[in-house]
Protein backbone atom coordinates (compact mmCIF):
# COMPACT_ATOMS: atom_id res chain seq x y z
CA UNK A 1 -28.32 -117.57 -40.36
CA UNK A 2 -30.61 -115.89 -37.47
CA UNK A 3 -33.86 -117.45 -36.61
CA UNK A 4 -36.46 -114.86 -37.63
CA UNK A 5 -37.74 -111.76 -35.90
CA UNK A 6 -40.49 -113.20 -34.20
CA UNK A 7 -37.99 -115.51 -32.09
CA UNK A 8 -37.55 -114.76 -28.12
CA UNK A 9 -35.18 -111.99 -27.08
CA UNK A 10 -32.42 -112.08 -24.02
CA UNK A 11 -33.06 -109.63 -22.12
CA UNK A 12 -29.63 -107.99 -20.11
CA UNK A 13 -30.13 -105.31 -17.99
CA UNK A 14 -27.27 -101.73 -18.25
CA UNK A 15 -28.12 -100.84 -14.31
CA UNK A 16 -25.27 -97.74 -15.45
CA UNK A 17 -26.57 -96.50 -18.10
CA UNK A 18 -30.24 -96.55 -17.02
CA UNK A 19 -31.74 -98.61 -20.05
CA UNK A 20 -32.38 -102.09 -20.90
CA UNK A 21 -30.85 -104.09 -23.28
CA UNK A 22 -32.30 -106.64 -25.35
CA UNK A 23 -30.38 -109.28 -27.79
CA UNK A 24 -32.60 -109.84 -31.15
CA UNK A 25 -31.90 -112.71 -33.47
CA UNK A 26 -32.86 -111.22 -36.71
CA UNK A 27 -33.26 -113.20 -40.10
CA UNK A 28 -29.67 -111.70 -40.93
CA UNK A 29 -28.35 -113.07 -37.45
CA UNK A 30 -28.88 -111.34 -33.86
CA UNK A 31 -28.72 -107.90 -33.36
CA UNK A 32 -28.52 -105.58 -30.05
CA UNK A 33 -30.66 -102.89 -28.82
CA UNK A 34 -30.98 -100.73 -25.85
CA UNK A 35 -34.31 -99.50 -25.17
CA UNK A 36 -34.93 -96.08 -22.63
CA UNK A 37 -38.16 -94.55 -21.75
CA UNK A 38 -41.61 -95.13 -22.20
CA UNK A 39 -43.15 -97.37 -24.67
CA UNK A 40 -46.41 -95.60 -25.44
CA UNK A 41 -44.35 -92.66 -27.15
CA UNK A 42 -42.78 -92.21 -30.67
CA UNK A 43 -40.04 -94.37 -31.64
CA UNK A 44 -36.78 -93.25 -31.92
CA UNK A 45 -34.18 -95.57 -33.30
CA UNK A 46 -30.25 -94.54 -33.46
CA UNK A 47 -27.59 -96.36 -35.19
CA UNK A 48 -23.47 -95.30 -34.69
CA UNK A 49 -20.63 -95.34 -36.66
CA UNK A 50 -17.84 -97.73 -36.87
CA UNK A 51 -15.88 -99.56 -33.88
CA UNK A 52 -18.97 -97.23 -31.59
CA UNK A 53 -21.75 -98.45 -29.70
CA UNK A 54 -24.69 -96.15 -28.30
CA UNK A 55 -22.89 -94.97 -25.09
CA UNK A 56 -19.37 -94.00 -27.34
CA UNK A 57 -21.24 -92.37 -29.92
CA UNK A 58 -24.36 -90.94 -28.37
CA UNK A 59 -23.73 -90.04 -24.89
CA UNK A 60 -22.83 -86.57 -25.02
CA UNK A 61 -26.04 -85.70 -26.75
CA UNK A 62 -28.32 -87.23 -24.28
CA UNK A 63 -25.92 -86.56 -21.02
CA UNK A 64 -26.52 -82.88 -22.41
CA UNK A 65 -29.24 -81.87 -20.40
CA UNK A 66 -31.79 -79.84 -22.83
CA UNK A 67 -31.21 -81.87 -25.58
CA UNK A 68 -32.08 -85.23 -22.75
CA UNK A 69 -34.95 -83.45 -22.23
CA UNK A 70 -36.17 -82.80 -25.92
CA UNK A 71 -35.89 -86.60 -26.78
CA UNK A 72 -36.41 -88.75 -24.09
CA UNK A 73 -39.41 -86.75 -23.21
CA UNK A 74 -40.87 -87.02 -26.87
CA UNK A 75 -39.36 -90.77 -27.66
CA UNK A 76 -38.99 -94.30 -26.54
CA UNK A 77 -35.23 -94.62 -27.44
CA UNK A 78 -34.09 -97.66 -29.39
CA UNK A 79 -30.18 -97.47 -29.41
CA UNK A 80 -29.20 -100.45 -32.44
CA UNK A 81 -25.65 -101.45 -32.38
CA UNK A 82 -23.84 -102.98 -35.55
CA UNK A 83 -23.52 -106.73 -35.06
CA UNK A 84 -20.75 -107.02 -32.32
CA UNK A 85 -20.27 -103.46 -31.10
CA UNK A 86 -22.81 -104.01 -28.27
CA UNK A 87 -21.37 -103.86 -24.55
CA UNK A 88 -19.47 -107.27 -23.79
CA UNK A 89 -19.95 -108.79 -26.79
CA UNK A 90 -18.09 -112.20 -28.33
CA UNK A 91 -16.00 -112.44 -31.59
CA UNK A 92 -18.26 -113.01 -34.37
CA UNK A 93 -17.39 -116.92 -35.89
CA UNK A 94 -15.73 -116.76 -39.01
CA UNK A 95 -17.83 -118.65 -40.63
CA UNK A 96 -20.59 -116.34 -40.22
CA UNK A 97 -21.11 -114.37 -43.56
CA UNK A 98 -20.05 -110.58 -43.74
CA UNK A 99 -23.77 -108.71 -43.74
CA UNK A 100 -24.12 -106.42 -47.01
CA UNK A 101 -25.36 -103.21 -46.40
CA UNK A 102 -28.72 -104.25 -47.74
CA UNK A 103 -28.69 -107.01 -44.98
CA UNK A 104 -28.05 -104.33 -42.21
CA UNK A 105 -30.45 -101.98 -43.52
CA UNK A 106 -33.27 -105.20 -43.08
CA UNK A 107 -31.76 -106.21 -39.45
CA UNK A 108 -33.24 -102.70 -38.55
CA UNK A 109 -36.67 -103.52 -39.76
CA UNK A 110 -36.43 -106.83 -38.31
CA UNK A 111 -36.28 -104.86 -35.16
CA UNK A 112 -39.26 -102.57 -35.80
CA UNK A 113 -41.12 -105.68 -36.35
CA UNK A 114 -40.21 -107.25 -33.11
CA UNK A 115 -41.14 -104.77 -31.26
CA UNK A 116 -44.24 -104.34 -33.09
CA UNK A 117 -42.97 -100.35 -34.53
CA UNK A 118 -44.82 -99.42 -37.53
CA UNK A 119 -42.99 -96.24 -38.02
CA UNK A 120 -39.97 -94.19 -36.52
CA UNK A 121 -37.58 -91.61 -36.62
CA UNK A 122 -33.89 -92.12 -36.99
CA UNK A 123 -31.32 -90.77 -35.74
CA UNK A 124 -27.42 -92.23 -36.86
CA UNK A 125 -23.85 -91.05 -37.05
CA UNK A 126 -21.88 -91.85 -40.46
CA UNK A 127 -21.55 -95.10 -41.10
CA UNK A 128 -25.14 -95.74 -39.14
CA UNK A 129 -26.24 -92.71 -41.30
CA UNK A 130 -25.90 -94.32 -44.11
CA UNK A 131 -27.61 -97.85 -42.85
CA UNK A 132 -30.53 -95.89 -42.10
CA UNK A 133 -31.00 -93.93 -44.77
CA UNK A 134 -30.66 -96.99 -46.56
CA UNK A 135 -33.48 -97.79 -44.82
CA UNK A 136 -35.38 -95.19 -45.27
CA UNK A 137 -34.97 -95.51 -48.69
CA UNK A 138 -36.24 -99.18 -49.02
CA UNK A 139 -38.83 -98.91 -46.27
CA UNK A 140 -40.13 -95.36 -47.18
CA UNK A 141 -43.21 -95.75 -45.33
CA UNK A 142 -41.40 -96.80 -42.30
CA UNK A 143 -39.73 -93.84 -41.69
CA UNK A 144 -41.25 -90.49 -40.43
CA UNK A 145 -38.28 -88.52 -40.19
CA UNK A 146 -34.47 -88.61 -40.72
CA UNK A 147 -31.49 -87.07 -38.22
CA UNK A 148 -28.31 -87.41 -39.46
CA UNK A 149 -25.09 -86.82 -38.56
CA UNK A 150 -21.81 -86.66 -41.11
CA UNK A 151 -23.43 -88.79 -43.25
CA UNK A 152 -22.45 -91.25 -46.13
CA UNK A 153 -24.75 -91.69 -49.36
CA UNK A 154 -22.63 -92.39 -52.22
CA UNK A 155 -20.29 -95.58 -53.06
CA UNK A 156 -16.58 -94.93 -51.40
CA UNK A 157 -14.31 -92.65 -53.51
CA UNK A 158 -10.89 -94.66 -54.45
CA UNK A 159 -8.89 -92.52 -51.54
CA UNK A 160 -11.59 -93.92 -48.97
CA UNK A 161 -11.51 -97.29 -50.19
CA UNK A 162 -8.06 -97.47 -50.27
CA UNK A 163 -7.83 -95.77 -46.34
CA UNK A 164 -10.43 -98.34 -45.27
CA UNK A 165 -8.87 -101.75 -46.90
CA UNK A 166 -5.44 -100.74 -45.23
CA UNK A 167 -6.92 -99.97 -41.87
CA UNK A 168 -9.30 -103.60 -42.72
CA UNK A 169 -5.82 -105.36 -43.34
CA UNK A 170 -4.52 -104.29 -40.03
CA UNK A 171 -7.49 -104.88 -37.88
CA UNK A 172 -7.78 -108.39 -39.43
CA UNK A 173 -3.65 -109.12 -38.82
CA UNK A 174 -2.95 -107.07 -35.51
CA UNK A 175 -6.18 -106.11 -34.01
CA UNK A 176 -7.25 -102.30 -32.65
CA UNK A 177 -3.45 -101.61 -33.02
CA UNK A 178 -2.26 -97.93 -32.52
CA UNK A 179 -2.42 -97.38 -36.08
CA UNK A 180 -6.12 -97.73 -36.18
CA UNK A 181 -6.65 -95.89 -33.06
CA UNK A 182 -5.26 -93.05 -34.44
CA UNK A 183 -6.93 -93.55 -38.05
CA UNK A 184 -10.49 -93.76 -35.87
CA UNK A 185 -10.02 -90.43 -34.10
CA UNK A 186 -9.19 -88.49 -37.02
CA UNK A 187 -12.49 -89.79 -38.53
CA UNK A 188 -14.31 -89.06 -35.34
CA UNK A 189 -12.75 -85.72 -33.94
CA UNK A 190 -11.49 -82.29 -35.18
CA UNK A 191 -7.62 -81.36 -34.60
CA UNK A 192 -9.14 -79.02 -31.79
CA UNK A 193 -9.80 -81.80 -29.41
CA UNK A 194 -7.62 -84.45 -30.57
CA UNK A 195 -4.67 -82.28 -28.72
CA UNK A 196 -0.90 -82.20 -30.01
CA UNK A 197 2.22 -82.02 -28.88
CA UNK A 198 1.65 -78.76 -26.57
CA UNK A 199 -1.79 -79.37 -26.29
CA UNK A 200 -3.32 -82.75 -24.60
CA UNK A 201 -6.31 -85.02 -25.70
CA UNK A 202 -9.57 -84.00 -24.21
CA UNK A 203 -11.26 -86.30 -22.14
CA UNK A 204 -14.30 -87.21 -24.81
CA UNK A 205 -11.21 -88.44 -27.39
CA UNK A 206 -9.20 -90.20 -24.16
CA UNK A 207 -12.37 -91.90 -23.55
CA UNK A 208 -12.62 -93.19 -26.84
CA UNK A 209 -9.10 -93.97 -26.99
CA UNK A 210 -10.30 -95.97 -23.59
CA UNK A 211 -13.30 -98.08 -25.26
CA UNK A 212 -11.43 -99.49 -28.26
CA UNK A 213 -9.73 -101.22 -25.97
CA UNK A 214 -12.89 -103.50 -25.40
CA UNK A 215 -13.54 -103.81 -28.66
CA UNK A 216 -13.60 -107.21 -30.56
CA UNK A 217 -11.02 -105.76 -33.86
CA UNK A 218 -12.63 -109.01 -36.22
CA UNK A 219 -16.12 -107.39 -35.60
CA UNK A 220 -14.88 -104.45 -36.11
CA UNK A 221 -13.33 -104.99 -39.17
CA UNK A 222 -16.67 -106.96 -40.37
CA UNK A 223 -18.66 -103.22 -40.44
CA UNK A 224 -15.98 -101.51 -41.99
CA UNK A 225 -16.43 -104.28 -45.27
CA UNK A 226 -19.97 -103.47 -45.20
CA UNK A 227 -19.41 -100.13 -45.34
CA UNK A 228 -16.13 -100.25 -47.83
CA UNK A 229 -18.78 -102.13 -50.20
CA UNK A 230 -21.66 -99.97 -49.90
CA UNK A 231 -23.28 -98.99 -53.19
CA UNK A 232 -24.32 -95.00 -53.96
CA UNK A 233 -27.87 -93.91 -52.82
CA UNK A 234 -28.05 -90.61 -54.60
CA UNK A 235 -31.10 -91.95 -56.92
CA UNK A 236 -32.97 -93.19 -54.27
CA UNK A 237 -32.57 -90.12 -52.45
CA UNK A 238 -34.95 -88.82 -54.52
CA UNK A 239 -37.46 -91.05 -53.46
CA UNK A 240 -37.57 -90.32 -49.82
CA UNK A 241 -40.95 -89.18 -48.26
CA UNK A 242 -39.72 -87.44 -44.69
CA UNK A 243 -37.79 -84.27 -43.54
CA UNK A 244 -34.31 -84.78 -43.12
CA UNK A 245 -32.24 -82.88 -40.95
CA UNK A 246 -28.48 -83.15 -41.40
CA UNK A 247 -25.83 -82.21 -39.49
CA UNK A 248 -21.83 -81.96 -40.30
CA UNK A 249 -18.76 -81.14 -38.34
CA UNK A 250 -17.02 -78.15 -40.52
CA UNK A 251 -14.16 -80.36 -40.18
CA UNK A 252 -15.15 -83.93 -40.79
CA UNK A 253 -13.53 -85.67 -43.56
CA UNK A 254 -17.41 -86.24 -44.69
CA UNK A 255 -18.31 -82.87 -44.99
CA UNK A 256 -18.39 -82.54 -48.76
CA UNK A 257 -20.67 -85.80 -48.76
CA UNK A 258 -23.43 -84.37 -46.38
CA UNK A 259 -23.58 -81.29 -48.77
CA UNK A 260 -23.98 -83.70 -51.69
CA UNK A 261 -26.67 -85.68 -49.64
CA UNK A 262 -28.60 -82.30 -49.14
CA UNK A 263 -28.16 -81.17 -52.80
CA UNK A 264 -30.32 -84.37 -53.76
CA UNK A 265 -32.99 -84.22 -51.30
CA UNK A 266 -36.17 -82.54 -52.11
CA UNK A 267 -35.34 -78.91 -50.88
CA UNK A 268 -38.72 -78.48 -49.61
CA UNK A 269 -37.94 -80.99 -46.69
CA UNK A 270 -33.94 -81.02 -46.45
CA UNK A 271 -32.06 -78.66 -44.18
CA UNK A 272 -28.34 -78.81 -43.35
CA UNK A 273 -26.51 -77.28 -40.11
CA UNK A 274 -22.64 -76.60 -40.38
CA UNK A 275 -21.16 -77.41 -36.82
CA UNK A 276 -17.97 -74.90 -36.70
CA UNK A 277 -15.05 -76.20 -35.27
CA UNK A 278 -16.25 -79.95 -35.11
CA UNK A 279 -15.01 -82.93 -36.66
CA UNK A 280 -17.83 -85.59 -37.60
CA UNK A 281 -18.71 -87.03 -34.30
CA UNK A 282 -21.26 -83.73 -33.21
CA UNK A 283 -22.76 -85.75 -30.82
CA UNK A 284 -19.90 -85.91 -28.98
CA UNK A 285 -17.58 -83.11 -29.72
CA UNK A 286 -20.79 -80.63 -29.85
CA UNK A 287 -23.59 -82.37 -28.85
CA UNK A 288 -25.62 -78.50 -27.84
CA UNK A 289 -25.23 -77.19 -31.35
CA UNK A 290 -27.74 -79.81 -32.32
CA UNK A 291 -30.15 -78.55 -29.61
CA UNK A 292 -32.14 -75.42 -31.64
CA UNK A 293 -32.14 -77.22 -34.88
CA UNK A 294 -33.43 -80.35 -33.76
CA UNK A 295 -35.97 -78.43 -31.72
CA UNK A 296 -37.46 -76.53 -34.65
CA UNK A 297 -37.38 -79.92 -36.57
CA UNK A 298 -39.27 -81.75 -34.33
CA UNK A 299 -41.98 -79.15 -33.74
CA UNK A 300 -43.04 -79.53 -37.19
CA UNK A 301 -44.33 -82.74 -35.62
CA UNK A 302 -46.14 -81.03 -32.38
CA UNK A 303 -43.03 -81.98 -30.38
CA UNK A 304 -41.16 -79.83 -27.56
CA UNK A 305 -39.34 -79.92 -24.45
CA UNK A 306 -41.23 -80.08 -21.53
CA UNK A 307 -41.43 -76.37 -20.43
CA UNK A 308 -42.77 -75.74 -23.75
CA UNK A 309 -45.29 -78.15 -23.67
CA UNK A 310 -47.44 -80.43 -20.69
CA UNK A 311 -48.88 -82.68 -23.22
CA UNK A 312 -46.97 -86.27 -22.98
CA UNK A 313 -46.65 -87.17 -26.95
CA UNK A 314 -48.20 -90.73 -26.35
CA UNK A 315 -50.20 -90.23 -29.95
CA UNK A 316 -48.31 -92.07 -32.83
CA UNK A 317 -46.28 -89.50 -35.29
CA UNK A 318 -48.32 -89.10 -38.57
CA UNK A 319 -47.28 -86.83 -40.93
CA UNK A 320 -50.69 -86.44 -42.54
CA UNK A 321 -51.17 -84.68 -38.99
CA UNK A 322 -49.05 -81.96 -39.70
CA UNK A 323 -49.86 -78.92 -41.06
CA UNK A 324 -47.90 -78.18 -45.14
CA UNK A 325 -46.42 -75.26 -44.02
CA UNK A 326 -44.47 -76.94 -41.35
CA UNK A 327 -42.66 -78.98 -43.76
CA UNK A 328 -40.59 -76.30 -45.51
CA UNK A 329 -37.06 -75.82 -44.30
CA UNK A 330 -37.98 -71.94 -43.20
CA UNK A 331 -40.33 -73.57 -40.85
CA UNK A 332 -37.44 -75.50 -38.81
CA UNK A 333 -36.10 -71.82 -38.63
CA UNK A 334 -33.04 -73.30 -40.54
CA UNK A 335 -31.46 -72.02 -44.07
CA UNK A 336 -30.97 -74.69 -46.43
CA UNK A 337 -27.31 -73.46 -47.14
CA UNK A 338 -24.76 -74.34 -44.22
CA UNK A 339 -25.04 -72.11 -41.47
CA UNK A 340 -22.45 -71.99 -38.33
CA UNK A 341 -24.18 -72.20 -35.23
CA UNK A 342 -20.73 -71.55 -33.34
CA UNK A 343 -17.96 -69.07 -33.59
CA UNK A 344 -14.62 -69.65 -33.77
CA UNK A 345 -12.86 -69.28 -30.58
CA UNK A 346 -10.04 -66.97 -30.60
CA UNK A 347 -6.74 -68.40 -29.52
């Protein structure tokens, strides 16, 4: 078990990536995060999905330059990896206890408290979708605003349980074997850019292909139990208290479950974008179709890219500072049915 929050980070500095990277033992054991950009503004925190860390899963989005400058002028960026996913990091012992979901959901505000965070957005990608709206949900106060991407909210059906004991099996007997590779890139990426036999992988899914490589397959396998055990949210989703922006790949296998999520979300502060031709990884595969949406979402809190705006957004978010009418869906400019924000590209 992890000392508690208020115990002394290590602090490891990413010189490549630009950030700074600080190892947090939790009371649920230690946790990584990589911090970018100035403390004094808004928190963001992101969370990925399985067998990703924050440069696999959320590079493309801030690599792409106006949605860079949206966020990292507006937030201080706290990138949370599931327990062994960060950069370099060990096998988990064996004897260490699989987290439940309910644990991961606490490492998170474990980490607010460390870093002294009363309240943040969140931004995560599946499988960290569903940690933080599990958050959300038990720290409702905590949470100013939700971003999320594919996301899970209800228990596994028997088909994705079934898919996601087979691929535990093989990580936990052979390791990040082709087999799961291949089983990981479906869940990430669309046909499009996962290439055939005439047409070849795009660089964003050969780069993946790249990073399992470094990945330790037993911590791997650790977040997809978590996951494979997670309990259904729909009730609570009732109970949340901030907007919620969701996006989904028209392609992802998750697709039906984000339109579920959106169906039980007060419609007054839910809105959900349809990504055509996009598997569930849109931060990757499309990071710029997030760019208008999440613009309109965030000005409902007084936020905007720097040509829009010279004010630097040092005041804490509040959302007893924002106006009622900018908490309706029209506001964000967005329908609350799916909409495309891309064509389909003729062949």
């Amino acid at each position: 078990m992890g000392e508690s929050s208020s115990s002394v980070s290590l602090d490891v500095e990413r010189i490549s990536f630009g950030g700074k990277e600080h190892h947090i033992h939790t009371h649920h054991g230690p946790v990584s995060v990589a911090i970018y950009g100035d403390h004094d503004k808004p928190a963001l925190i992101t969370y990925p999905d399985i067998a990703l860390n924050y440069m696999s899963c959320f590079q493309g989005l801030f690599f792409c330059p106006e949605a860079a400058s949206l966020l990292l002028h507006n937030f201080c960026v706290y990138h949370i990896s599931p327990p062994g996913h960060e950069l370099g990091a060990a096998p988990i012992s064996p004897n260490v206890p699989v987290l439940t979901v309910d644990e991961l959901a606490d490492q998170v505000a474990d980490v607010l408290d460390f870093f002294g965070l009363s309240s943040v957005m969140c931004m995560g990608v599946t499988a960290g979708a569903y940690i933080l709206t599990h958050f959300a949900t038990k720290y409702r106060e905590r949470v100013l605003g939700l971003i999320l991407i594919s996301p899970l909210c209800k228990a596994p059906s028997w088909t994705e349980w079934f898919y996601n004991k087979v691929m535990s099996n093989l990580l936990y007997y052979y390791g990040m074997c082709s087999v799961v590779k291949e089983y990981l890139l479906q869940r990430f990426f669309s046909k499009e850019v996962r290439g055939s036999s005439q047409v070849p992988e795009s660089d964003i899914v050969q780069a993946c292909r790249t990073l399992f490589e470094e990945k330790q397959s037993t911590n791997v396998w650790r977040f997809l139990q978590s996951i494979n055990w997670r309990h259904d949210l729909t009730e609570s989703l009732k109970l949340l208290e901030c907007r919620t922006l969701i996006f989904v790949g028209e392609n992802s296998a998750f697709h039906s479950e984000a339109v579920h999520m959106t169906s039980k979300i007060d419609r007054r502060y839910c809105a959900l974008v349809e990504v055509q031709a996009c598997g569930s990884l849109v931060t990757e595969e499309q990071p710029h179709a997030m760019l208008i949406p999440m613009e309109y979402f965030l000005m409902g809190y007084g936020l905007y890219r720097p040509s829009q705006l010279g004010l630097s957004p040092r005041s804490p978010l509040s959302p007893s500072c924002i106006s009622p009418e900018l908490l309706s869906p029209e506001s964000m400019g967005i329908k609350l049915k799916p909409i495309k924000t891309r064509i389909s590209v003729e062949v």
